[in-house]
C-alpha atoms as a PDB file:
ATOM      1  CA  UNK A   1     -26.190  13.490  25.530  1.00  0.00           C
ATOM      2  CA  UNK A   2     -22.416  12.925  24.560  1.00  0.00           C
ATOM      3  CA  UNK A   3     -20.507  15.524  26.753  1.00  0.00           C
ATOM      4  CA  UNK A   4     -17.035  15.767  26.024  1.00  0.00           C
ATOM      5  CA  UNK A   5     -16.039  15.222  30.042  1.00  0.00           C
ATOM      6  CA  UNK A   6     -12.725  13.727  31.422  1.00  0.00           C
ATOM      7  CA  UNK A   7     -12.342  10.373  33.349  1.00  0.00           C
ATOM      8  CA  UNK A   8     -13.386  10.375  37.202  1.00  0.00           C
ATOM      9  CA  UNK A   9     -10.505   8.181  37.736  1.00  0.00           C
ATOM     10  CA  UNK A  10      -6.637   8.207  37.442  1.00  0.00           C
ATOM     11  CA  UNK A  11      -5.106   5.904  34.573  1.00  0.00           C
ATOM     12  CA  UNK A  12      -1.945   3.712  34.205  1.00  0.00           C
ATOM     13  CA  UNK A  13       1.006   5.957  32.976  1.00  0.00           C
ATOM     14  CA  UNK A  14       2.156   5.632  29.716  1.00  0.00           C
ATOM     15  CA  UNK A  15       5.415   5.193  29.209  1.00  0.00           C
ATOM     16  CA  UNK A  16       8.772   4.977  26.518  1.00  0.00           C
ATOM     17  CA  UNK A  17       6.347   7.562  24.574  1.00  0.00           C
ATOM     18  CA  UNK A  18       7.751  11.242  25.090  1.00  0.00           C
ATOM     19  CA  UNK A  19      10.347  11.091  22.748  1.00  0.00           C
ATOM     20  CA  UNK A  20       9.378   8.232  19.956  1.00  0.00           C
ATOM     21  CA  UNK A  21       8.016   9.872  16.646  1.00  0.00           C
ATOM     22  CA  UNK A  22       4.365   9.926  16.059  1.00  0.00           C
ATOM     23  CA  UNK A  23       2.825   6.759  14.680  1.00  0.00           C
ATOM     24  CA  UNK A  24       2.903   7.326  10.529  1.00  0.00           C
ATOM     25  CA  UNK A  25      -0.952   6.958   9.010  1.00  0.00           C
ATOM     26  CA  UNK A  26       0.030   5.197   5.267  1.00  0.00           C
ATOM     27  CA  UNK A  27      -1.929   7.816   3.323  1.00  0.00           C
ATOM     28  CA  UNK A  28      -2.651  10.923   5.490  1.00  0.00           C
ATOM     29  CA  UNK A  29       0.460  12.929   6.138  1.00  0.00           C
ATOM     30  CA  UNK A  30      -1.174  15.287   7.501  1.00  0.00           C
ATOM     31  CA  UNK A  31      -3.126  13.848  10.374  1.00  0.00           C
ATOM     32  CA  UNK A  32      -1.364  14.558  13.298  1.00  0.00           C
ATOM     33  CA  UNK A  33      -1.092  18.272  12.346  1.00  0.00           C
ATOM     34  CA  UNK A  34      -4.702  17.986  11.703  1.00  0.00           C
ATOM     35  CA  UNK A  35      -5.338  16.850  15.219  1.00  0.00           C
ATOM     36  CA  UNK A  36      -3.102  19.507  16.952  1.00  0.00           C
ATOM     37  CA  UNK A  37      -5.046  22.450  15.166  1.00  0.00           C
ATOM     38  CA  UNK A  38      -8.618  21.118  15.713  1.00  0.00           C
ATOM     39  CA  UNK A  39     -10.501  22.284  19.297  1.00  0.00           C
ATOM     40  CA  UNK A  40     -12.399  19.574  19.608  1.00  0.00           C
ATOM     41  CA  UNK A  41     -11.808  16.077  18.364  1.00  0.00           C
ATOM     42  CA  UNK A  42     -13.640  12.519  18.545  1.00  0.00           C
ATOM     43  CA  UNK A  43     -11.861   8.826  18.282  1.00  0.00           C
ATOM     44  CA  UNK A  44     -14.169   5.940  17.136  1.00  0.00           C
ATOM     45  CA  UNK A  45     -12.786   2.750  17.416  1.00  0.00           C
ATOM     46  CA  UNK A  46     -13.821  -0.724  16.354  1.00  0.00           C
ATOM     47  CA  UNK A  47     -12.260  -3.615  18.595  1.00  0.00           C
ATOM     48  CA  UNK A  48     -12.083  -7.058  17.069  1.00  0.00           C
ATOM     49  CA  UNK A  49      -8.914  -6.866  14.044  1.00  0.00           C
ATOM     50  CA  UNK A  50      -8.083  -3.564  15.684  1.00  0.00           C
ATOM     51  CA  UNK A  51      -7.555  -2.944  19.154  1.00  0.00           C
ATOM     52  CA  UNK A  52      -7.279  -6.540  19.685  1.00  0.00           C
ATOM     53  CA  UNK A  53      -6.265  -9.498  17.359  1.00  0.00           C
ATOM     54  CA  UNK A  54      -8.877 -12.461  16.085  1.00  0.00           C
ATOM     55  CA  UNK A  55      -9.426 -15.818  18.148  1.00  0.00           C
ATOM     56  CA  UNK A  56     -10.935 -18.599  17.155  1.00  0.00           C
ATOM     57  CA  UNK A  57     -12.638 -18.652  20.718  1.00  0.00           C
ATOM     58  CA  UNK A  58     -13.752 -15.115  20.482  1.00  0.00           C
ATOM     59  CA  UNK A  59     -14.611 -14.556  24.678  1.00  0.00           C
ATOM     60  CA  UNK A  60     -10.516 -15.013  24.290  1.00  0.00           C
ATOM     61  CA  UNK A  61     -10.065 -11.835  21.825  1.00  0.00           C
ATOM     62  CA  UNK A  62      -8.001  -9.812  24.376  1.00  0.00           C
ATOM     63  CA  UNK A  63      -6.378  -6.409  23.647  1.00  0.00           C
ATOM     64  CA  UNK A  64      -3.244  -5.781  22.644  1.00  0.00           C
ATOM     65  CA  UNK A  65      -1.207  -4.529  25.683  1.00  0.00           C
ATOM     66  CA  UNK A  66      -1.093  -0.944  26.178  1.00  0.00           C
ATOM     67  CA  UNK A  67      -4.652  -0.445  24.202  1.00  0.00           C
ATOM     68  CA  UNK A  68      -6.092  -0.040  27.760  1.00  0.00           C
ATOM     69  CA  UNK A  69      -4.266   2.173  29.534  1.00  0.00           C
ATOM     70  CA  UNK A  70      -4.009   4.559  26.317  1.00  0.00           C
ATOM     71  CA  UNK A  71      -8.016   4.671  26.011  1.00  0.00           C
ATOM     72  CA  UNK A  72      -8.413   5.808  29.788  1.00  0.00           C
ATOM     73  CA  UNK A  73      -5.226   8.574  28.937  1.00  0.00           C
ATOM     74  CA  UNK A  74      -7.267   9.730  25.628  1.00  0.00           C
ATOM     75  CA  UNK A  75     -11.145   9.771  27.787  1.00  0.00           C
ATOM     76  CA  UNK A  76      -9.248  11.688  30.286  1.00  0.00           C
ATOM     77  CA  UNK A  77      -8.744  14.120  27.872  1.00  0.00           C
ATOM     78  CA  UNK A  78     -11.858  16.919  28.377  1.00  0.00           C
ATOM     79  CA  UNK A  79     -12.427  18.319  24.859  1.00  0.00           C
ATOM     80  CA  UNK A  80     -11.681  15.102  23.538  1.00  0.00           C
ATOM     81  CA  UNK A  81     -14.798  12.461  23.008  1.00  0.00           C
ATOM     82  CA  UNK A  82     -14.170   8.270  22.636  1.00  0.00           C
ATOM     83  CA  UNK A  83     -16.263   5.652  21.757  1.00  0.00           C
ATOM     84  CA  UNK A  84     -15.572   2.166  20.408  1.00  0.00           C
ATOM     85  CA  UNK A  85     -18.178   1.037  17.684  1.00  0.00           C
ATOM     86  CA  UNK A  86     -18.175  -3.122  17.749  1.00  0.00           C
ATOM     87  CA  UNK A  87     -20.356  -5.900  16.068  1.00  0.00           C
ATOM     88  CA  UNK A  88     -20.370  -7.528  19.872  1.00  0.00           C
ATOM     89  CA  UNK A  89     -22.404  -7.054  22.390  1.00  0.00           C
ATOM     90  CA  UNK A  90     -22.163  -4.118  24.665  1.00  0.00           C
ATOM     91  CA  UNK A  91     -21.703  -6.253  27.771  1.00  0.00           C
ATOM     92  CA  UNK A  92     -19.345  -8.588  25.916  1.00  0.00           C
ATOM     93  CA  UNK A  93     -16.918  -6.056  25.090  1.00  0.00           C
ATOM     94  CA  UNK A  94     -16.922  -4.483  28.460  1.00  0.00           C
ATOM     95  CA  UNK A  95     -15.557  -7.870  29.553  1.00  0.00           C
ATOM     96  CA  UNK A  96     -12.861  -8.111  27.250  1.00  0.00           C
ATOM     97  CA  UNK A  97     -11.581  -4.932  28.291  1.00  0.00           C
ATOM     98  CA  UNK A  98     -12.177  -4.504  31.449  1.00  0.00           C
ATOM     99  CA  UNK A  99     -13.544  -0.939  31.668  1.00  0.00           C
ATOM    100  CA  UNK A 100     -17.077   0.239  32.244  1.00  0.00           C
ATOM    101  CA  UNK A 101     -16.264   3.975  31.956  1.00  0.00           C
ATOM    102  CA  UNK A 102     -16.039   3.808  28.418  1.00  0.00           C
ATOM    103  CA  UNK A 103     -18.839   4.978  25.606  1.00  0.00           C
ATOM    104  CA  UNK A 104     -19.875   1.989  24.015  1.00  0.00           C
ATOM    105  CA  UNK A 105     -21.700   1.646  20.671  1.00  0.00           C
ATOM    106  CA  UNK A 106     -22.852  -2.198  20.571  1.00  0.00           C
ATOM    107  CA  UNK A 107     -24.170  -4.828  17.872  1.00  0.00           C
ATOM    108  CA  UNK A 108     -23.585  -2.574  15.019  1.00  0.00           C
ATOM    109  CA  UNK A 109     -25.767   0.703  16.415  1.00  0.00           C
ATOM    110  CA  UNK A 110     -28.324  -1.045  18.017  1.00  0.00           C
ATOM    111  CA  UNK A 111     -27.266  -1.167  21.418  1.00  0.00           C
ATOM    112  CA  UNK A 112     -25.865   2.039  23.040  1.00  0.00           C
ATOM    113  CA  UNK A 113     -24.236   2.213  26.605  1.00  0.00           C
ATOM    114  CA  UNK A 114     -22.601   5.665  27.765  1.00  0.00           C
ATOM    115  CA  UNK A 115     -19.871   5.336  30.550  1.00  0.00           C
ATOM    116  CA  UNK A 116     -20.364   3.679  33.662  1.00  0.00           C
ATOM    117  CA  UNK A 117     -24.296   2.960  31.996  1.00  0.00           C
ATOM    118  CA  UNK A 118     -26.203   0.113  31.427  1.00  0.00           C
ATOM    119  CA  UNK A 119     -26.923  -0.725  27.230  1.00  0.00           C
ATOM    120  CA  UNK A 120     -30.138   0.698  25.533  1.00  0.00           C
ATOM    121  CA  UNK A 121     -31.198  -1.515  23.291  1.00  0.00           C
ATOM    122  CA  UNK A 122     -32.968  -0.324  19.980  1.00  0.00           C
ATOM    123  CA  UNK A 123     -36.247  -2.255  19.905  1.00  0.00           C
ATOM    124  CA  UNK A 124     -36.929  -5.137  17.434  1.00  0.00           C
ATOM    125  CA  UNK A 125     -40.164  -5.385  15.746  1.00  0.00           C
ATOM    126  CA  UNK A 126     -41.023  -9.007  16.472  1.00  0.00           C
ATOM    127  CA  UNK A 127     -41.412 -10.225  12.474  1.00  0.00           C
ATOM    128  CA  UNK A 128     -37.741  -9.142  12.326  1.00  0.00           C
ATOM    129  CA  UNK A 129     -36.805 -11.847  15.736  1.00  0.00           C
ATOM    130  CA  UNK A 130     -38.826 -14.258  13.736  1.00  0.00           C
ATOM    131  CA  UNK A 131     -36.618 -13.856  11.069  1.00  0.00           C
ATOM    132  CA  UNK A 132     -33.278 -14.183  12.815  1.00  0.00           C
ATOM    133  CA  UNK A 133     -34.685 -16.980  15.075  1.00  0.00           C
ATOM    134  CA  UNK A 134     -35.509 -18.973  11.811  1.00  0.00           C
ATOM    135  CA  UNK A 135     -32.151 -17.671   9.890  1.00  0.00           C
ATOM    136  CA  UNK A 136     -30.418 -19.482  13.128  1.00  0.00           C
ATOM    137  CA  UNK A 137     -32.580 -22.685  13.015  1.00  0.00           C
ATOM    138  CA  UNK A 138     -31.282 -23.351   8.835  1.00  0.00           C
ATOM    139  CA  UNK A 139     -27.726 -22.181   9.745  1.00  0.00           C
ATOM    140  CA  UNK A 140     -27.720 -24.847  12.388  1.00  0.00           C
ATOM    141  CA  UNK A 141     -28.299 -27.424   9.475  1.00  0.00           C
ATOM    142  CA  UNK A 142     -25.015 -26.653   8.091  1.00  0.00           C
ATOM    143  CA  UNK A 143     -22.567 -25.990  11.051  1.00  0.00           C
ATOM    144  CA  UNK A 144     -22.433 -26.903  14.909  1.00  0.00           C
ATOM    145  CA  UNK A 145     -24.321 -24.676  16.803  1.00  0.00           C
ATOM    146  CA  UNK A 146     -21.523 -23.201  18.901  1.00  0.00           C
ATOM    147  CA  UNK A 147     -20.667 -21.706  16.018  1.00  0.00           C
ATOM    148  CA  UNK A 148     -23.852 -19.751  15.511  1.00  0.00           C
ATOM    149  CA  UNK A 149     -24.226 -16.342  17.446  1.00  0.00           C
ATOM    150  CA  UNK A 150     -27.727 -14.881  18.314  1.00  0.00           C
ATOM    151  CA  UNK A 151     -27.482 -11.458  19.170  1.00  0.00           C
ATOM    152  CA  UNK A 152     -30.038  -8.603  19.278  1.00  0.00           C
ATOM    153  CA  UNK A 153     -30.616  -7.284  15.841  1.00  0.00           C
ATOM    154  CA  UNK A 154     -28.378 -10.359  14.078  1.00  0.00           C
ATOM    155  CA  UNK A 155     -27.195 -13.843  13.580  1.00  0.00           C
ATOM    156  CA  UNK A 156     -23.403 -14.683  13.343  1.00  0.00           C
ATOM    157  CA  UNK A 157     -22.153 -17.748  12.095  1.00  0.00           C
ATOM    158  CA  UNK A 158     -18.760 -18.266  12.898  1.00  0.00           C
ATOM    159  CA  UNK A 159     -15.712 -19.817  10.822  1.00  0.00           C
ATOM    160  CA  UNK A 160     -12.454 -18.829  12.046  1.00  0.00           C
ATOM    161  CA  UNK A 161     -10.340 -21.700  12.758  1.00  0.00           C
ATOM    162  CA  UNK A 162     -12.261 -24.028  10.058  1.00  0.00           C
ATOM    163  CA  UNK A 163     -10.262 -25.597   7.155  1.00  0.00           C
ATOM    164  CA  UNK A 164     -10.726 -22.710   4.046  1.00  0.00           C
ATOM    165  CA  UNK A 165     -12.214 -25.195   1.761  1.00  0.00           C
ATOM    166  CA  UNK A 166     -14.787 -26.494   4.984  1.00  0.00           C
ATOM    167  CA  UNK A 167     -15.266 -22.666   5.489  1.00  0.00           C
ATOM    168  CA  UNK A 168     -16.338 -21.746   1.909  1.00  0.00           C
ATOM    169  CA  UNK A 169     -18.237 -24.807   1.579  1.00  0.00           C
ATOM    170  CA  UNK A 170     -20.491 -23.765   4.676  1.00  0.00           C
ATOM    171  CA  UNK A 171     -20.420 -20.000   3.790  1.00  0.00           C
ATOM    172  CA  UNK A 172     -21.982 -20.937   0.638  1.00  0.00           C
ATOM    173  CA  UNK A 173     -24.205 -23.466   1.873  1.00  0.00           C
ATOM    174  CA  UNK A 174     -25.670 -20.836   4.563  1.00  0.00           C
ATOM    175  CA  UNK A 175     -25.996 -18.304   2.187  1.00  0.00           C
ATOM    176  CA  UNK A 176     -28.022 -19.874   0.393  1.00  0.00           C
ATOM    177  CA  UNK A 177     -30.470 -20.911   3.338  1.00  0.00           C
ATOM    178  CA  UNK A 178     -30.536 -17.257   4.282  1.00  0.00           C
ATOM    179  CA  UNK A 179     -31.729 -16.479   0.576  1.00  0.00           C
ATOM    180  CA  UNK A 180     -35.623 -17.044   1.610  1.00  0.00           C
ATOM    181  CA  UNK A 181     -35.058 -14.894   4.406  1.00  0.00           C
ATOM    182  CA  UNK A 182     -33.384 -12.262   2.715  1.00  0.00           C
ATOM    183  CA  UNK A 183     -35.794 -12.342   0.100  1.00  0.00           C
ATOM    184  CA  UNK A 184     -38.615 -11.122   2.610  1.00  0.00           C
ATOM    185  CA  UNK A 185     -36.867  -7.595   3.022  1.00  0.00           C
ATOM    186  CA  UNK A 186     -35.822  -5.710   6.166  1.00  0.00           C
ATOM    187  CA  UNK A 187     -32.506  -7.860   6.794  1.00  0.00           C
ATOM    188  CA  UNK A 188     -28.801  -8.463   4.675  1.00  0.00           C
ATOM    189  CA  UNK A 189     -26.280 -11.091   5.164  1.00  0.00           C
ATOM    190  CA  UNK A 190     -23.068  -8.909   5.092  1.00  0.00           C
ATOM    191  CA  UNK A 191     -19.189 -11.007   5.552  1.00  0.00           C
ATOM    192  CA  UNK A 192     -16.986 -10.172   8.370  1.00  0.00           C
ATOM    193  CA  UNK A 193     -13.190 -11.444   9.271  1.00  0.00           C
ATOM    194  CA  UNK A 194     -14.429 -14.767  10.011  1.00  0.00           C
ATOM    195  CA  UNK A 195     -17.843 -15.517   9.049  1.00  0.00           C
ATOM    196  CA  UNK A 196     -21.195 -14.195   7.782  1.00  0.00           C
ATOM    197  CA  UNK A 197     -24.049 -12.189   9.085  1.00  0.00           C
ATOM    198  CA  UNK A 198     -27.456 -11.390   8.900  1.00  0.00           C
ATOM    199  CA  UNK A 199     -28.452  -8.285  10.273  1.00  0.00           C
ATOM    200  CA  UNK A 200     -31.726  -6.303  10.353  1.00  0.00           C
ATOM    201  CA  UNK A 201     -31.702  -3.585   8.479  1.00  0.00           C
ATOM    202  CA  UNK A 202     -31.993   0.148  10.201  1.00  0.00           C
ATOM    203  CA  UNK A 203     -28.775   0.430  11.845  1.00  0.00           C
ATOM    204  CA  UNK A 204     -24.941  -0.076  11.118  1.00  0.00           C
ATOM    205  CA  UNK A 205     -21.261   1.505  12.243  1.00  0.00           C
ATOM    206  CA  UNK A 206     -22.167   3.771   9.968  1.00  0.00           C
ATOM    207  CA  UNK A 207     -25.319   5.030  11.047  1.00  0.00           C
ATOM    208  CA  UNK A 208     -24.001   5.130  14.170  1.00  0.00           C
ATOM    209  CA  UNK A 209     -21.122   7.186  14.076  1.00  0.00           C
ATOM    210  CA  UNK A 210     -23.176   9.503  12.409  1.00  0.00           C
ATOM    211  CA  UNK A 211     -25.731   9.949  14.614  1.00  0.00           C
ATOM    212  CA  UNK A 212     -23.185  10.275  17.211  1.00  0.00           C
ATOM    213  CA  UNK A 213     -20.882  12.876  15.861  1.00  0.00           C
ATOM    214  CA  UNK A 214     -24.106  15.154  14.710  1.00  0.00           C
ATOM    215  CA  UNK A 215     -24.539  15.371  17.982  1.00  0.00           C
ATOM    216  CA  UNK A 216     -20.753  15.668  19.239  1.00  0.00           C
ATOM    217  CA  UNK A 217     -20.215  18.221  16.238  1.00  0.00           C
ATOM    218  CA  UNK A 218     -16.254  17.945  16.747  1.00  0.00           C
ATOM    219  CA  UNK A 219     -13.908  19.787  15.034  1.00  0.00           C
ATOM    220  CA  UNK A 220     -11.722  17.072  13.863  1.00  0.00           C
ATOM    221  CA  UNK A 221     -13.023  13.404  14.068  1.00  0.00           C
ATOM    222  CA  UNK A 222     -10.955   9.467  13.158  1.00  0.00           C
ATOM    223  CA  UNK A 223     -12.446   5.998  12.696  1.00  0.00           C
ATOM    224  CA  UNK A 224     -10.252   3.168  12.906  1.00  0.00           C
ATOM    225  CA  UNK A 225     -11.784  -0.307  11.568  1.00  0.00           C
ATOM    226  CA  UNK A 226     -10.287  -3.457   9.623  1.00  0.00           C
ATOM    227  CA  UNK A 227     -13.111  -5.284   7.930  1.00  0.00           C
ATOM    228  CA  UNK A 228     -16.285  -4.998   5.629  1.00  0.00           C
ATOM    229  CA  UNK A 229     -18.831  -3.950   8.312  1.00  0.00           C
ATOM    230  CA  UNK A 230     -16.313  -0.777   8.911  1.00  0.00           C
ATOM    231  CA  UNK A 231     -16.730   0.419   5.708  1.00  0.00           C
ATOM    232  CA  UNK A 232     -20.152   2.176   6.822  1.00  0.00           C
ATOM    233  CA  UNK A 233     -18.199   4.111   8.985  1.00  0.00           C
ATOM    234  CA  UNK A 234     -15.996   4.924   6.630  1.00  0.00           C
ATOM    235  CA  UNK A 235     -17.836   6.007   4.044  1.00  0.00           C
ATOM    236  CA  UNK A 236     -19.455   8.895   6.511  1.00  0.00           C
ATOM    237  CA  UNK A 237     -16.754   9.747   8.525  1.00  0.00           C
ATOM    238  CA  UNK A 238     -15.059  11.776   5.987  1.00  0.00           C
ATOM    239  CA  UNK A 239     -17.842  14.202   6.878  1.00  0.00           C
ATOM    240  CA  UNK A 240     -15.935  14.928   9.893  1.00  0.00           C
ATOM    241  CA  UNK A 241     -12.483  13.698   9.403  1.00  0.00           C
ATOM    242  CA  UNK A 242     -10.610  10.402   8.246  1.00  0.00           C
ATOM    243  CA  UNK A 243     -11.042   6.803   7.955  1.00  0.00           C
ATOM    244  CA  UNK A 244      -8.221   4.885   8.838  1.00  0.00           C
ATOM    245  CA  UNK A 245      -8.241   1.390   7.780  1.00  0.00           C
ATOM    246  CA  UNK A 246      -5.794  -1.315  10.535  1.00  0.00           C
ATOM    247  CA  UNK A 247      -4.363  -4.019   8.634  1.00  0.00           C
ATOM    248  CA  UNK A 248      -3.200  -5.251   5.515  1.00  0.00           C
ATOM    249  CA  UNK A 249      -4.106  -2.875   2.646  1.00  0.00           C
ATOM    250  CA  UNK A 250      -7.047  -3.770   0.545  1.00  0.00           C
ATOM    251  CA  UNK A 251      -9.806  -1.538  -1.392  1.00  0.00           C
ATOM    252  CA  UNK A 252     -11.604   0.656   0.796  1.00  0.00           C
ATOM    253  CA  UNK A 253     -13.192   3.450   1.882  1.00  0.00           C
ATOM    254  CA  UNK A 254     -10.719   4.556   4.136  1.00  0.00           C
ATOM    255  CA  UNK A 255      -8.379   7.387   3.321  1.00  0.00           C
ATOM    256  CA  UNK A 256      -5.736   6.064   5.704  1.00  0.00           C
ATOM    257  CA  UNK A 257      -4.032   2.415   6.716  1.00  0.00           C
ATOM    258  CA  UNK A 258      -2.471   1.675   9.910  1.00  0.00           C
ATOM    259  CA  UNK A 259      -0.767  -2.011  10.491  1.00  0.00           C
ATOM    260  CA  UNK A 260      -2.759  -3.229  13.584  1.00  0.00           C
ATOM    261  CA  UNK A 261       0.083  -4.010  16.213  1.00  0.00           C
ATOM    262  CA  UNK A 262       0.694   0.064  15.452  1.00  0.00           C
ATOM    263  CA  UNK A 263      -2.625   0.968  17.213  1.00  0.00           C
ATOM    264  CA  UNK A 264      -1.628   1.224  20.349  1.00  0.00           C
ATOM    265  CA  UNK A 265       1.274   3.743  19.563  1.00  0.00           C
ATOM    266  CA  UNK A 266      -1.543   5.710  17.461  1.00  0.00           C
ATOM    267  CA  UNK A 267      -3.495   5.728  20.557  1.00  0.00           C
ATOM    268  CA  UNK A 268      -0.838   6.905  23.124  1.00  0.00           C
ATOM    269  CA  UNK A 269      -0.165   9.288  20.004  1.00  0.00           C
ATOM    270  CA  UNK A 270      -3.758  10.745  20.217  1.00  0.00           C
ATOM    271  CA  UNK A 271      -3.069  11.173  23.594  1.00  0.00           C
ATOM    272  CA  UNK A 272      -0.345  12.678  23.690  1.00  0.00           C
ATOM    273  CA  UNK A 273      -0.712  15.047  20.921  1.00  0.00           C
ATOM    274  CA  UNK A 274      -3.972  16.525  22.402  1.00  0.00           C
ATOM    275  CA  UNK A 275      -2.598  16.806  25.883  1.00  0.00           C
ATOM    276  CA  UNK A 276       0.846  18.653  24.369  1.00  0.00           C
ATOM    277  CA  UNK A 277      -1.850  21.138  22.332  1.00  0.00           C
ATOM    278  CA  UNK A 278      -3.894  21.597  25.317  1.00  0.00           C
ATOM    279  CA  UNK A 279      -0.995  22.591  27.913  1.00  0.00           C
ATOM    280  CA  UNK A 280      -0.229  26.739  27.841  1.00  0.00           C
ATOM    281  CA  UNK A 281       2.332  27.746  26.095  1.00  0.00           C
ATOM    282  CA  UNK A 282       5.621  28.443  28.202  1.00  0.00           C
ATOM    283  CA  UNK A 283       7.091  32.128  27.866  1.00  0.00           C
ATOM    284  CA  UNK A 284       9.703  31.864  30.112  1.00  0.00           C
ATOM    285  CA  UNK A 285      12.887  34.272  28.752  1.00  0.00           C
ATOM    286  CA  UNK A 286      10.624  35.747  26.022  1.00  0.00           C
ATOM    287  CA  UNK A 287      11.083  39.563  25.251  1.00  0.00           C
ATOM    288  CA  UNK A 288       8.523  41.908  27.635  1.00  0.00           C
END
């Protein structure tokens, strides 16, 4: 189901690259050498905090320039297999970043869209949309609604740009709404950079790297992720190869820390590195 194949179409050059030294992972010395030696490898990426930086309108969470053209340089890559792993919507992110051709793992596992493909969507037993329909209806009594997010398998309540002392006061005040509901089973309220969620229970980034990457079976494997709902991922993708945390450094999972306006130098680095490994070596002048 997830073929390692190359990109159909031709991608923006990258450039200023050939000659600046790798990007340095804070932790893991030895990762680029671990790419070059592996045969097969797999990049999972989370976008919000990492490939692109927070806004308080979050439709206006663009990535940082050069993220784009590096991902279509890495999926060109044929023994190399990318996905980004997101708490959005599958058809959100698309429209942040512009590309369809892209494997896409959305609202934390449930959805699932493979390049150029329309989402598949997990189903939802319908107790579990009561729940999140009601969890929505007694967050509402504590914030304005356009700050509340109904997606498939969750509800988002949204704080960035609130005053911190307004923002803890509703945090608390929601959590303790969602109490009842959480008290029922199946579903967890879990904090992400800027706000709180509840989220049925059954599926997260890090079930769903997993299941990808039994399936993918590469040789060498990297997360990259910035906030609490990463830490699934990183507590499995050691399995397979390294978690590397973007941001400031905090406690975590993550055997690796990258600052996040460094990501897209790691990912023209990923590229690069695999397509220098790939290329046969030159013998020109060498003894007969």
């Amino acid at each position: 189901m997830f073929a390692l194949s190359g990109m159909d179409r031709t991608s923006e050059p990258i450039t200023n690259v050939a000659t600046r030294p790798l990007t340095q992972i804070e932790g893991r010395a030895s990762f680029w050498s671990d790419l070059r030696q592996a045969t097969s490898t797999a990049l999972l990426l989370d976008y919000d905090g990492t490939l692109a930086p927070f806004a308080i309108d979050r439709l206006a969470a663009l990535p940082l320039p050069g993220v784009v053209p590096a991902l279509q340089a890495i999926r060109e890559q044929t023994d190399s297999f990318i996905a980004l792993v997101t708490g959005r919507p599958v058809s959100e992110l698309r429209q942040l970043l512009g590309l369809a051709d892209l494997m896409v793992i959305g609202s934390h596992g449930w959805e699932t869209a493979m390049p150029g493909a329309l989402p598949v969507t997990r189903a939802l037993q319908p107790a579990r949309s009561a729940l999140l329909d009601a969890a929505a209806y007694l967050a509402a009594e504590h914030i304005d609604r356009s700050r509340i997010e109904r997606k498939h398998a969750s509800v988002a309540v949204h704080l960035r740009g609130l005053q911190l002392d307004d923002a803890a006061t509703i945090a608390k005040h929601v959590n303790s709404a969602w109490s009842q509901i959480v008290a029922e089973g199946g579903v967890t309220v879990r904090p992400f950079n800027g706000g709180l969620e509840l989220r049925v229970s059954g599926w997260d980034k890090g079930t769903a790297i997993a299941d990808v990457l039994e399936t993918v079976q590469p040789d060498f494997a990297a997360y990259l992720g910035d906030d609490d709902t990463d830490e699934d991922a990183f507590a499995v993708i050691s399995r397979w190869g390294v978690g590397i945390l973007v941001g400031d450094a905090r406690p975590t999972r993550a055997a690796g820390r990258l600052d996040m306006q460094a990501a897209p130098g790691f990912l023209d680095d990923w590229a690069r590195v695999l397509a220098k490994a790939r290329r046969p070596e030159q013998r020109s002048g060498s003894r007969q």
